[in-house]
PDB file of N, CA and C in Angstrom:
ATOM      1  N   UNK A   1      -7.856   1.485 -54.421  1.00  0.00           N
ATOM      2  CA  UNK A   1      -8.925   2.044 -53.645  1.00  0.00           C
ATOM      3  C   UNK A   1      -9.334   1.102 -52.516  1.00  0.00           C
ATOM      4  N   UNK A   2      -9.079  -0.516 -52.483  1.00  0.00           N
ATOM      5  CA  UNK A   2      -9.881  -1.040 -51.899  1.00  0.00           C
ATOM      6  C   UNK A   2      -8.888  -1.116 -50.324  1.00  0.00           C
ATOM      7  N   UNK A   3      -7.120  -0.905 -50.625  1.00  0.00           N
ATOM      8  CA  UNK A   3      -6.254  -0.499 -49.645  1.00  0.00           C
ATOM      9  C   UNK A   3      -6.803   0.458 -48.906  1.00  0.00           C
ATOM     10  N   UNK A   4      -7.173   1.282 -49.539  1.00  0.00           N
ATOM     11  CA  UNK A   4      -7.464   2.878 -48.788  1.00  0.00           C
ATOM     12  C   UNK A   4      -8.609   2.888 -48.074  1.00  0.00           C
ATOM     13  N   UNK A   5      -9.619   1.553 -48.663  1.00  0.00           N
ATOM     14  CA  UNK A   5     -10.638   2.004 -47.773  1.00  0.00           C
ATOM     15  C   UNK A   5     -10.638   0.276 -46.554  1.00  0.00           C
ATOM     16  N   UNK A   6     -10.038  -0.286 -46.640  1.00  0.00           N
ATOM     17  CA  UNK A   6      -9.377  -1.100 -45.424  1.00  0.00           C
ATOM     18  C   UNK A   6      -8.385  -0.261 -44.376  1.00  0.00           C
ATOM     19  N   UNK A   7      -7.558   0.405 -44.910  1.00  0.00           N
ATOM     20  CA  UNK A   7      -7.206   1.623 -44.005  1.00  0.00           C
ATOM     21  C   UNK A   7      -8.055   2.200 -43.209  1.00  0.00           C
ATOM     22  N   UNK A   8      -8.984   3.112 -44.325  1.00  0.00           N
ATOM     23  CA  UNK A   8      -9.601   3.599 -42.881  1.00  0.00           C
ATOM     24  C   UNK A   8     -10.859   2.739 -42.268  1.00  0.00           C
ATOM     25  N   UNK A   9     -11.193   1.794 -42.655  1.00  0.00           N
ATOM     26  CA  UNK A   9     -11.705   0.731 -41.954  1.00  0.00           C
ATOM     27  C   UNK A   9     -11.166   0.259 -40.498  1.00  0.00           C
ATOM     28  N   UNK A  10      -9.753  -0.165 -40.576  1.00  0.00           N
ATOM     29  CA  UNK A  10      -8.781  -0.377 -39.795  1.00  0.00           C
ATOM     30  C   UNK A  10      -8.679   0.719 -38.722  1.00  0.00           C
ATOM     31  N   UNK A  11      -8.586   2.088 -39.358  1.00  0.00           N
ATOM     32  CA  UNK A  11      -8.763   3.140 -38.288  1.00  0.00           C
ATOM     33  C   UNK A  11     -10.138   2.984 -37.865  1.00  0.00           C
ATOM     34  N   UNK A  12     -11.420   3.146 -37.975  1.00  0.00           N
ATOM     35  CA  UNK A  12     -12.536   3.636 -37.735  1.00  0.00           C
ATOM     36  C   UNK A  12     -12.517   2.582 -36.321  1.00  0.00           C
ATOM     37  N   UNK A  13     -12.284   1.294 -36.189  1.00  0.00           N
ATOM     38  CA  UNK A  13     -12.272   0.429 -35.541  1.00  0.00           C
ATOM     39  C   UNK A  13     -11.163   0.479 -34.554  1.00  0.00           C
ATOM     40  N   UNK A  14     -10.301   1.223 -34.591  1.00  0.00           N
ATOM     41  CA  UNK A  14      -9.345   1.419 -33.351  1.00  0.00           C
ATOM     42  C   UNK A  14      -9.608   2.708 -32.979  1.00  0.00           C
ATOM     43  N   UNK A  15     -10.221   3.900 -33.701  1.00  0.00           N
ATOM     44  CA  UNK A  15     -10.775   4.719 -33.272  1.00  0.00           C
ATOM     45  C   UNK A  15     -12.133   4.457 -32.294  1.00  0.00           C
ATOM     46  N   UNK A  16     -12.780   3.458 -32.204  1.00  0.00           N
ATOM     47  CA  UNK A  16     -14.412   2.826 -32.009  1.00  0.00           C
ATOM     48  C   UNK A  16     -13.457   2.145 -30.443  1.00  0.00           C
ATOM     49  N   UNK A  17     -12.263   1.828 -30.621  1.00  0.00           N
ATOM     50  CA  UNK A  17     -11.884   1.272 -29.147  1.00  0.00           C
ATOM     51  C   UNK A  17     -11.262   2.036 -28.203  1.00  0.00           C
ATOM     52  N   UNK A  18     -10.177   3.166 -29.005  1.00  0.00           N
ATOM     53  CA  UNK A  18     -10.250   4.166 -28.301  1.00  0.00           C
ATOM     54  C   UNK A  18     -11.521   4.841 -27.577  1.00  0.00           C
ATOM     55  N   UNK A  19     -12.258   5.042 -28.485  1.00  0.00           N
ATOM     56  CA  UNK A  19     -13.656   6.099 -27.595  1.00  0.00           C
ATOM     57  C   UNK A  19     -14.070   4.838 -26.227  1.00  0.00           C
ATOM     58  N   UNK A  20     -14.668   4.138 -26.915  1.00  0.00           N
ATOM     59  CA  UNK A  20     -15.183   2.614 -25.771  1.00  0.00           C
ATOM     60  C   UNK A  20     -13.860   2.732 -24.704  1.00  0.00           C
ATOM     61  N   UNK A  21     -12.629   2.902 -24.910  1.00  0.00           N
ATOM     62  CA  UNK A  21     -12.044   2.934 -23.555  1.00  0.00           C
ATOM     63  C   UNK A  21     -11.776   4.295 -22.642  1.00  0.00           C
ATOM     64  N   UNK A  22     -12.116   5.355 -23.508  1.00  0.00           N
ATOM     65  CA  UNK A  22     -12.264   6.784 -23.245  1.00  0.00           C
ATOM     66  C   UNK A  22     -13.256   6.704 -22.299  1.00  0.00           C
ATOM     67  N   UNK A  23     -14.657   6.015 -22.661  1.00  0.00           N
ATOM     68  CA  UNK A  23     -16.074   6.408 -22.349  1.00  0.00           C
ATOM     69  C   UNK A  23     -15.880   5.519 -20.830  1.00  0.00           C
ATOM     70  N   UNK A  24     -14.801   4.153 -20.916  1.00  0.00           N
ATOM     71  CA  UNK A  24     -14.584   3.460 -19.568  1.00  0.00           C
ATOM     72  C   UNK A  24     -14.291   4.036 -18.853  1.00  0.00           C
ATOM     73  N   UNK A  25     -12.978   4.780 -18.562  1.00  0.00           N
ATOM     74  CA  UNK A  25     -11.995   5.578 -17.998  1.00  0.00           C
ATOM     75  C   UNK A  25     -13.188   7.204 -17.200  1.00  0.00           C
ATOM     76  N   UNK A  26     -14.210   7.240 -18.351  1.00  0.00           N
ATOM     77  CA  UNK A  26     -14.598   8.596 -17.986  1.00  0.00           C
ATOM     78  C   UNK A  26     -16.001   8.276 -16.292  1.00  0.00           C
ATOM     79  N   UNK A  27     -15.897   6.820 -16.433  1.00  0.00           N
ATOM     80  CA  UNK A  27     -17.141   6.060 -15.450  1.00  0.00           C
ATOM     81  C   UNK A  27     -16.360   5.845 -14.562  1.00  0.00           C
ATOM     82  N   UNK A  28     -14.831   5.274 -14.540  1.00  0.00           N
ATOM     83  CA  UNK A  28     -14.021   5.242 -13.840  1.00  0.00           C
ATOM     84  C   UNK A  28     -14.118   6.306 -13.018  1.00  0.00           C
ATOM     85  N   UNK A  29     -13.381   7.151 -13.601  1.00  0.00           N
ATOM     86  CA  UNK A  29     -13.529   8.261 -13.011  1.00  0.00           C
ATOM     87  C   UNK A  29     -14.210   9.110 -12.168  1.00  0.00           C
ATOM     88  N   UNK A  30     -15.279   9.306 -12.517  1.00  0.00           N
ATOM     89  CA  UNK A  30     -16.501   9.773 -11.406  1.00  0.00           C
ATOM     90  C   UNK A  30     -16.899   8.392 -10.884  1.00  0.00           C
ATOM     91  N   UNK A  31     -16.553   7.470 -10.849  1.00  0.00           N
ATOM     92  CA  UNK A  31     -16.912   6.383  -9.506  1.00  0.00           C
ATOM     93  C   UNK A  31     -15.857   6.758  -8.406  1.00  0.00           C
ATOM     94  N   UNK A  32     -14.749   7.147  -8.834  1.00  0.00           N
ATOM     95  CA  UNK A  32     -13.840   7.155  -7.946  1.00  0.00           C
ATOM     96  C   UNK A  32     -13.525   8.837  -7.441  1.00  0.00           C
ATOM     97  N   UNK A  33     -14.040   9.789  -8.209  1.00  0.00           N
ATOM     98  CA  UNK A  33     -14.743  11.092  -7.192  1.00  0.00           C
ATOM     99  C   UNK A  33     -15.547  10.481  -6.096  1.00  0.00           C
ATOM    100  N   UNK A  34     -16.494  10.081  -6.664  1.00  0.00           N
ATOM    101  CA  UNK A  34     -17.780  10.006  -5.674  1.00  0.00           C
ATOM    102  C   UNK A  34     -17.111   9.189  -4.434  1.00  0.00           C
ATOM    103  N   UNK A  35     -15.986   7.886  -4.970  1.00  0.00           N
ATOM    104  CA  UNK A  35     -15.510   7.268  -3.702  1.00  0.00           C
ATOM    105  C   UNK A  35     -15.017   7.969  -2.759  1.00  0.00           C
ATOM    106  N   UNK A  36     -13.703   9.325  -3.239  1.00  0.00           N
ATOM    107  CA  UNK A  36     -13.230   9.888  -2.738  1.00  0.00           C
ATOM    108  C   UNK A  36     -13.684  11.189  -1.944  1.00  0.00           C
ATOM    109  N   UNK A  37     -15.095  11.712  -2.805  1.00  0.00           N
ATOM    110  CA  UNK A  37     -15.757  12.127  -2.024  1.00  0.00           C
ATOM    111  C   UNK A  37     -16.767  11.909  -0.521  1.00  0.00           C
ATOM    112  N   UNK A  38     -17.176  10.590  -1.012  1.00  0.00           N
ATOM    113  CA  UNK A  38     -17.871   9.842   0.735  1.00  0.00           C
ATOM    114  C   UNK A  38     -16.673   9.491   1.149  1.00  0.00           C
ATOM    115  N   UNK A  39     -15.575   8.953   0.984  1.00  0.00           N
ATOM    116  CA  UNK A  39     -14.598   9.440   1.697  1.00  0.00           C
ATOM    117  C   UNK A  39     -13.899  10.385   2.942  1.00  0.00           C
ATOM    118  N   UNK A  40     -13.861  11.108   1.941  1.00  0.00           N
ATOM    119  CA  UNK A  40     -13.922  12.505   2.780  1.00  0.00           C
ATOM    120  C   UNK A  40     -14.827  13.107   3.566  1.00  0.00           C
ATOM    121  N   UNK A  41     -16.131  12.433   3.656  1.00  0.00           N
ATOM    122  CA  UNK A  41     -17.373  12.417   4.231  1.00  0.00           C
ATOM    123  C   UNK A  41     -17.183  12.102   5.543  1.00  0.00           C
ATOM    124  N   UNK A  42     -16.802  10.990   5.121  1.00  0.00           N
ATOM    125  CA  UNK A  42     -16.880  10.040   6.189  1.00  0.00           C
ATOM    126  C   UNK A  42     -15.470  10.468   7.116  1.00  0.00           C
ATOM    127  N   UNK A  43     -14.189  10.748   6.734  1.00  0.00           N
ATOM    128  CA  UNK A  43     -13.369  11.329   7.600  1.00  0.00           C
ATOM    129  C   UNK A  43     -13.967  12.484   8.476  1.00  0.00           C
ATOM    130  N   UNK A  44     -14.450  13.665   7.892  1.00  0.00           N
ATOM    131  CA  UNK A  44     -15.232  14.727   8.851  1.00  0.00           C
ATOM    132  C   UNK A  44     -16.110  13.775   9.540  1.00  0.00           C
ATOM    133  N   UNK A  45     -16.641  13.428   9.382  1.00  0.00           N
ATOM    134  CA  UNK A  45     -17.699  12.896  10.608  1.00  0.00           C
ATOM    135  C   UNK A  45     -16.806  11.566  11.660  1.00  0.00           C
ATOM    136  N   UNK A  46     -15.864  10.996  11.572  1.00  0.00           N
ATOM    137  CA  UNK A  46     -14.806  10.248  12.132  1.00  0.00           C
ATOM    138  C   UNK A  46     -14.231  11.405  12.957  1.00  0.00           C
ATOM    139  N   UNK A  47     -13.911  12.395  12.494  1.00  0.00           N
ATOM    140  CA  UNK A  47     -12.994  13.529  13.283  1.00  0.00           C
ATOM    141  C   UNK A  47     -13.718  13.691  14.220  1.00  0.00           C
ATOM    142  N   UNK A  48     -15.336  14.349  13.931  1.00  0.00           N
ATOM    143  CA  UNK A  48     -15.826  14.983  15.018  1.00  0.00           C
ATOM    144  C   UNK A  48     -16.365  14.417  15.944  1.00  0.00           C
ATOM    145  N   UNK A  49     -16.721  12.726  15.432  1.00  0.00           N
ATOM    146  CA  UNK A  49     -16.920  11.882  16.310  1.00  0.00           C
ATOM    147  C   UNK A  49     -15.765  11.328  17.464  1.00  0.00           C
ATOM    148  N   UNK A  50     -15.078  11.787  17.276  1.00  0.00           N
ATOM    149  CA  UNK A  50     -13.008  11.434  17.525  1.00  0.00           C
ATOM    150  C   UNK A  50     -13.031  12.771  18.684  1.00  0.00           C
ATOM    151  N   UNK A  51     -13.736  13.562  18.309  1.00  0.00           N
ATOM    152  CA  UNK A  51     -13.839  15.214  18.806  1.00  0.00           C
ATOM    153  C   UNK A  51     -14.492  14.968  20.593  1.00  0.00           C
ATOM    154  N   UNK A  52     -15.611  14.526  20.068  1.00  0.00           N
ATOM    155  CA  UNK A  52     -16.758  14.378  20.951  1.00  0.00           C
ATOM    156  C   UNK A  52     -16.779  13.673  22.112  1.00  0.00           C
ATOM    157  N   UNK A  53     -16.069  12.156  21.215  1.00  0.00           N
ATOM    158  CA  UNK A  53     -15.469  10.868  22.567  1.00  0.00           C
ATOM    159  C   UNK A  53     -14.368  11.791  23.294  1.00  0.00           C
ATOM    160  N   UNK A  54     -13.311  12.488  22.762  1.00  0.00           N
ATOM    161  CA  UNK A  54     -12.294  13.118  23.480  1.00  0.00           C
ATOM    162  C   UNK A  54     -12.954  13.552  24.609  1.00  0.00           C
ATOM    163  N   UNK A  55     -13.661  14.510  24.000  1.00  0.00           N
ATOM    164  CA  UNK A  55     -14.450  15.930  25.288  1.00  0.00           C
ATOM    165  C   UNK A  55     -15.279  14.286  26.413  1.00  0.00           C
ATOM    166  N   UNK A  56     -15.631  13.449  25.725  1.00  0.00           N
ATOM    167  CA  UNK A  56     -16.442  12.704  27.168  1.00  0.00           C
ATOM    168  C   UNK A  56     -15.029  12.290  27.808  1.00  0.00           C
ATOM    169  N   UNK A  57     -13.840  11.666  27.075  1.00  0.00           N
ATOM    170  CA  UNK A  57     -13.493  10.911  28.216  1.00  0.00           C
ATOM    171  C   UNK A  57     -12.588  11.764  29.131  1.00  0.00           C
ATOM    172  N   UNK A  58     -12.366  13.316  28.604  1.00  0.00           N
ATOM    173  CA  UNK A  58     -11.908  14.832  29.127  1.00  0.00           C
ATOM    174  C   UNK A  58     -13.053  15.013  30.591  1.00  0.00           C
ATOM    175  N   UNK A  59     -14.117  14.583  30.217  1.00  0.00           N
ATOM    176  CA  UNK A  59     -15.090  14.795  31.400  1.00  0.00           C
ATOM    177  C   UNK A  59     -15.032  13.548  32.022  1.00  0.00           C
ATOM    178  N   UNK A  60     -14.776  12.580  31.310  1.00  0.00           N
ATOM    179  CA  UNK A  60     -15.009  11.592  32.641  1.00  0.00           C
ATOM    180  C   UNK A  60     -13.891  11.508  33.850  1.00  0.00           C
ATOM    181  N   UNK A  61     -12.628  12.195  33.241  1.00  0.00           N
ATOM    182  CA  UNK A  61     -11.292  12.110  33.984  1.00  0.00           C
ATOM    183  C   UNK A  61     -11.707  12.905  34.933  1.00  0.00           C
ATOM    184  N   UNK A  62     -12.355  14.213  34.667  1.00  0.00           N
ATOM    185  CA  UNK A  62     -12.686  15.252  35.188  1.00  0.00           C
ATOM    186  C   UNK A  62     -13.439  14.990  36.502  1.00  0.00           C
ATOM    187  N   UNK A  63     -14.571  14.342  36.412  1.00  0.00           N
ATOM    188  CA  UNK A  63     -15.351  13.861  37.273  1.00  0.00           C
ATOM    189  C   UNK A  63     -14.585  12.822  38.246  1.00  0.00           C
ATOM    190  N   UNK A  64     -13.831  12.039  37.494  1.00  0.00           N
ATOM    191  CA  UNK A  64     -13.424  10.791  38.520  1.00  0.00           C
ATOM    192  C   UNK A  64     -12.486  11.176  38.916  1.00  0.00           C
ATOM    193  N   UNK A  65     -11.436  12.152  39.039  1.00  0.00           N
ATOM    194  CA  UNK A  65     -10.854  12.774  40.044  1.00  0.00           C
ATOM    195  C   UNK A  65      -9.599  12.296  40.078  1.00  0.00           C
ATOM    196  N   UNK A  66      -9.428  11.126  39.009  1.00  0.00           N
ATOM    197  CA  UNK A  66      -7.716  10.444  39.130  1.00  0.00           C
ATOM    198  C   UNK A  66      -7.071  11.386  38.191  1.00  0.00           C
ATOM    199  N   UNK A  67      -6.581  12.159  38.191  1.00  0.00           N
ATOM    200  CA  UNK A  67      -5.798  13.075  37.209  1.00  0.00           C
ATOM    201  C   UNK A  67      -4.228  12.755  37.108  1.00  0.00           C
ATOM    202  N   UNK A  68      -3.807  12.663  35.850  1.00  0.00           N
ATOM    203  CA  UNK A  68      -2.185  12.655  35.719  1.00  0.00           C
ATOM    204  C   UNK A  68      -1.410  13.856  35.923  1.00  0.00           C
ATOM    205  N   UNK A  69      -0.727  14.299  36.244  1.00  0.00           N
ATOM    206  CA  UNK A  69       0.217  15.579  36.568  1.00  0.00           C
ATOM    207  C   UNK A  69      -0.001  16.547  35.143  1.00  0.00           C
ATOM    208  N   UNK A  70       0.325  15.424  34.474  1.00  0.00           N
ATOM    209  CA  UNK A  70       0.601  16.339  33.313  1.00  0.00           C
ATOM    210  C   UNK A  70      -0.600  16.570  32.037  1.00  0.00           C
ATOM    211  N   UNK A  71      -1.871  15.559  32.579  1.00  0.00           N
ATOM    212  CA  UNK A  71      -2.905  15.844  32.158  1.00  0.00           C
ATOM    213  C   UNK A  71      -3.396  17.633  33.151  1.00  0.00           C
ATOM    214  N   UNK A  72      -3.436  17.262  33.884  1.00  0.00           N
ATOM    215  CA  UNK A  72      -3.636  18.602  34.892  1.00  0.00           C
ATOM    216  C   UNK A  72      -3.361  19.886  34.119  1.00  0.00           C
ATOM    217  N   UNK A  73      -1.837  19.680  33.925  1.00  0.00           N
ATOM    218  CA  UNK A  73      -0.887  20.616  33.425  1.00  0.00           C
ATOM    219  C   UNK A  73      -1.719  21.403  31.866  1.00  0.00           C
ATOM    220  N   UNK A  74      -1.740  20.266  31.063  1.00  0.00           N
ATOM    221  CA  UNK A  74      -2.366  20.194  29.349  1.00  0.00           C
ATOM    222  C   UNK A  74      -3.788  21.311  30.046  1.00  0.00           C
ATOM    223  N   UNK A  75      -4.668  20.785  30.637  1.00  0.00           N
ATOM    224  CA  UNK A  75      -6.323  21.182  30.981  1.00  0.00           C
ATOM    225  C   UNK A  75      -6.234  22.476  31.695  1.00  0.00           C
ATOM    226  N   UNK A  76      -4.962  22.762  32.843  1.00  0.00           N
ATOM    227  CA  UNK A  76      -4.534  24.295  33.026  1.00  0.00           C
ATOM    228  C   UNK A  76      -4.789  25.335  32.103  1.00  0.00           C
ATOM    229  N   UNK A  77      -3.948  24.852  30.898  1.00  0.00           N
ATOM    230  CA  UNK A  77      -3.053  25.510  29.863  1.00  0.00           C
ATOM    231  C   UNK A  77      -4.056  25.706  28.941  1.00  0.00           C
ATOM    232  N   UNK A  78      -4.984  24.411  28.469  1.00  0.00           N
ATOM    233  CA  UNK A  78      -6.535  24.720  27.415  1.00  0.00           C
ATOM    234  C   UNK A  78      -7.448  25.489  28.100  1.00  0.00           C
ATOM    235  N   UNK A  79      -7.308  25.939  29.380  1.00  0.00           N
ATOM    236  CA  UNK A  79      -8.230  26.020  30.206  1.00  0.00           C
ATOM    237  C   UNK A  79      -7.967  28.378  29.987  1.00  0.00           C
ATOM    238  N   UNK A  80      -6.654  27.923  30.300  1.00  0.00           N
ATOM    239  CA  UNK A  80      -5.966  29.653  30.278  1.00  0.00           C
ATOM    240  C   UNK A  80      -6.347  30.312  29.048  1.00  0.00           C
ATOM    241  N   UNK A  81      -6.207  29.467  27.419  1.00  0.00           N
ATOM    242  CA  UNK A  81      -6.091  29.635  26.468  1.00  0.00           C
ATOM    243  C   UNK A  81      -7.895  30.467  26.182  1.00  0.00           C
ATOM    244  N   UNK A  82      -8.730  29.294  26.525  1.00  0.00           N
ATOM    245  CA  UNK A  82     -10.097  29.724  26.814  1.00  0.00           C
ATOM    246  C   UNK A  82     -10.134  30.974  27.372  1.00  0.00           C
ATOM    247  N   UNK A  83      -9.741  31.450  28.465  1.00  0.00           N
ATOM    248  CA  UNK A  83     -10.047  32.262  29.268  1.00  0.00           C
ATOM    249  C   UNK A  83      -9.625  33.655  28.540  1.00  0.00           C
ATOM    250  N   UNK A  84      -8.527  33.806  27.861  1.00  0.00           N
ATOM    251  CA  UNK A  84      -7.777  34.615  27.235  1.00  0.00           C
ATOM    252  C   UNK A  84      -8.688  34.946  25.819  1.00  0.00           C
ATOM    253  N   UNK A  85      -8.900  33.759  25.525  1.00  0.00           N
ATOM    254  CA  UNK A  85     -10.068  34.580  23.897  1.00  0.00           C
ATOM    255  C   UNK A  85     -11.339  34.810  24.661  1.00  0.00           C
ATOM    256  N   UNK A  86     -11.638  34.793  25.205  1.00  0.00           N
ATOM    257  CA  UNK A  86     -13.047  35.164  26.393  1.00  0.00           C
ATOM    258  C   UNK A  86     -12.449  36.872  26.458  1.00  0.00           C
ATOM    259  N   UNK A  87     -11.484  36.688  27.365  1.00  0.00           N
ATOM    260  CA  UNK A  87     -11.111  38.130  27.616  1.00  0.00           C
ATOM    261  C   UNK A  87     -11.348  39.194  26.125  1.00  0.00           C
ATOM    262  N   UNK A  88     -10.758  38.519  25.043  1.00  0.00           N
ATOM    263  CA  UNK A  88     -10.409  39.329  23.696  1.00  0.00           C
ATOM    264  C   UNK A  88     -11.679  39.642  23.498  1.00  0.00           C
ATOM    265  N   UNK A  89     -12.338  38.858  23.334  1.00  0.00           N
ATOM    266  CA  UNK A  89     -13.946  38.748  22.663  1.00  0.00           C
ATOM    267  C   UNK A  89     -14.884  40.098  23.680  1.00  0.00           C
ATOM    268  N   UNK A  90     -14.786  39.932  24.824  1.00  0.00           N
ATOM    269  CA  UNK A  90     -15.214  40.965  25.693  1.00  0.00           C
ATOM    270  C   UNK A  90     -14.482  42.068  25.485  1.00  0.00           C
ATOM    271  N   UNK A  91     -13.594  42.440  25.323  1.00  0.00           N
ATOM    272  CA  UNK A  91     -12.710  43.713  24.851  1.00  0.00           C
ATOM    273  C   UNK A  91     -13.356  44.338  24.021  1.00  0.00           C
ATOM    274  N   UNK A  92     -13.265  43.242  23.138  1.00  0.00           N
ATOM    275  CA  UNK A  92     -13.905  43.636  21.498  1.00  0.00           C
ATOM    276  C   UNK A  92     -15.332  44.165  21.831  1.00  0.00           C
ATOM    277  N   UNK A  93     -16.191  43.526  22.074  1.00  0.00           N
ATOM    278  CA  UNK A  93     -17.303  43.790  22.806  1.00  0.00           C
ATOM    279  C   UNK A  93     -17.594  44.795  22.916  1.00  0.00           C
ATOM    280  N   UNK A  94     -16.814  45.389  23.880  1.00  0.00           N
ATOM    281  CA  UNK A  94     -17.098  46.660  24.892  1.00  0.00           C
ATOM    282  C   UNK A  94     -16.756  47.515  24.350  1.00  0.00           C
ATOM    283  N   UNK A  95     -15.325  47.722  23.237  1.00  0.00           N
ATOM    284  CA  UNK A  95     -14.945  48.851  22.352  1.00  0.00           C
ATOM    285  C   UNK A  95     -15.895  49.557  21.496  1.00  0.00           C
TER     286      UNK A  95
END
């Protein structure tokens, strides 16, 4: 009897370290959501900040008048693209 109950002695105590490393893993875990979530936070707001500088330094080219050929070309072409869902949207509109 006294085998059997050192046995499960023996278990109760590797069972007691299992859970204790279960209960680690489970803190782990949602620390590293939450990381991955402000994370991802923080990328959307990087983008649109990424967004925003674009459109200024889109206007500052704009204004200062030194244009590359093929910047020209790109701002044509975003420019047509605009104009064309404008058109759709008024279609739609009016139907």
């Amino acid at each position: 009897m006294s085998l059997l109950n050192q046995h499960i002695a023996e278990l109760q105590e590797k069972l007691q370290t299992l859970l204790k490393a279960h209960r680690q893993l489970v803190l782990e875990n949602q620390r590293l959501e939450k990381e991955l979530t402000d994370l991802r936070q923080l990328q959307v707001s990087n983008t649109h900040a990424l967004s925003a500088l674009e459109q200024k330094l889109s206007a500052a080219r704009i204004t200062s008048g030194t244009w590359d050929p093929q910047e020209k070309i790109k701002l044509q072409k975003q420019i047509d693209s605009y104009l064309k869902e404008i058109d759709k949207c008024l279609a739609l509109l009016h139907a």
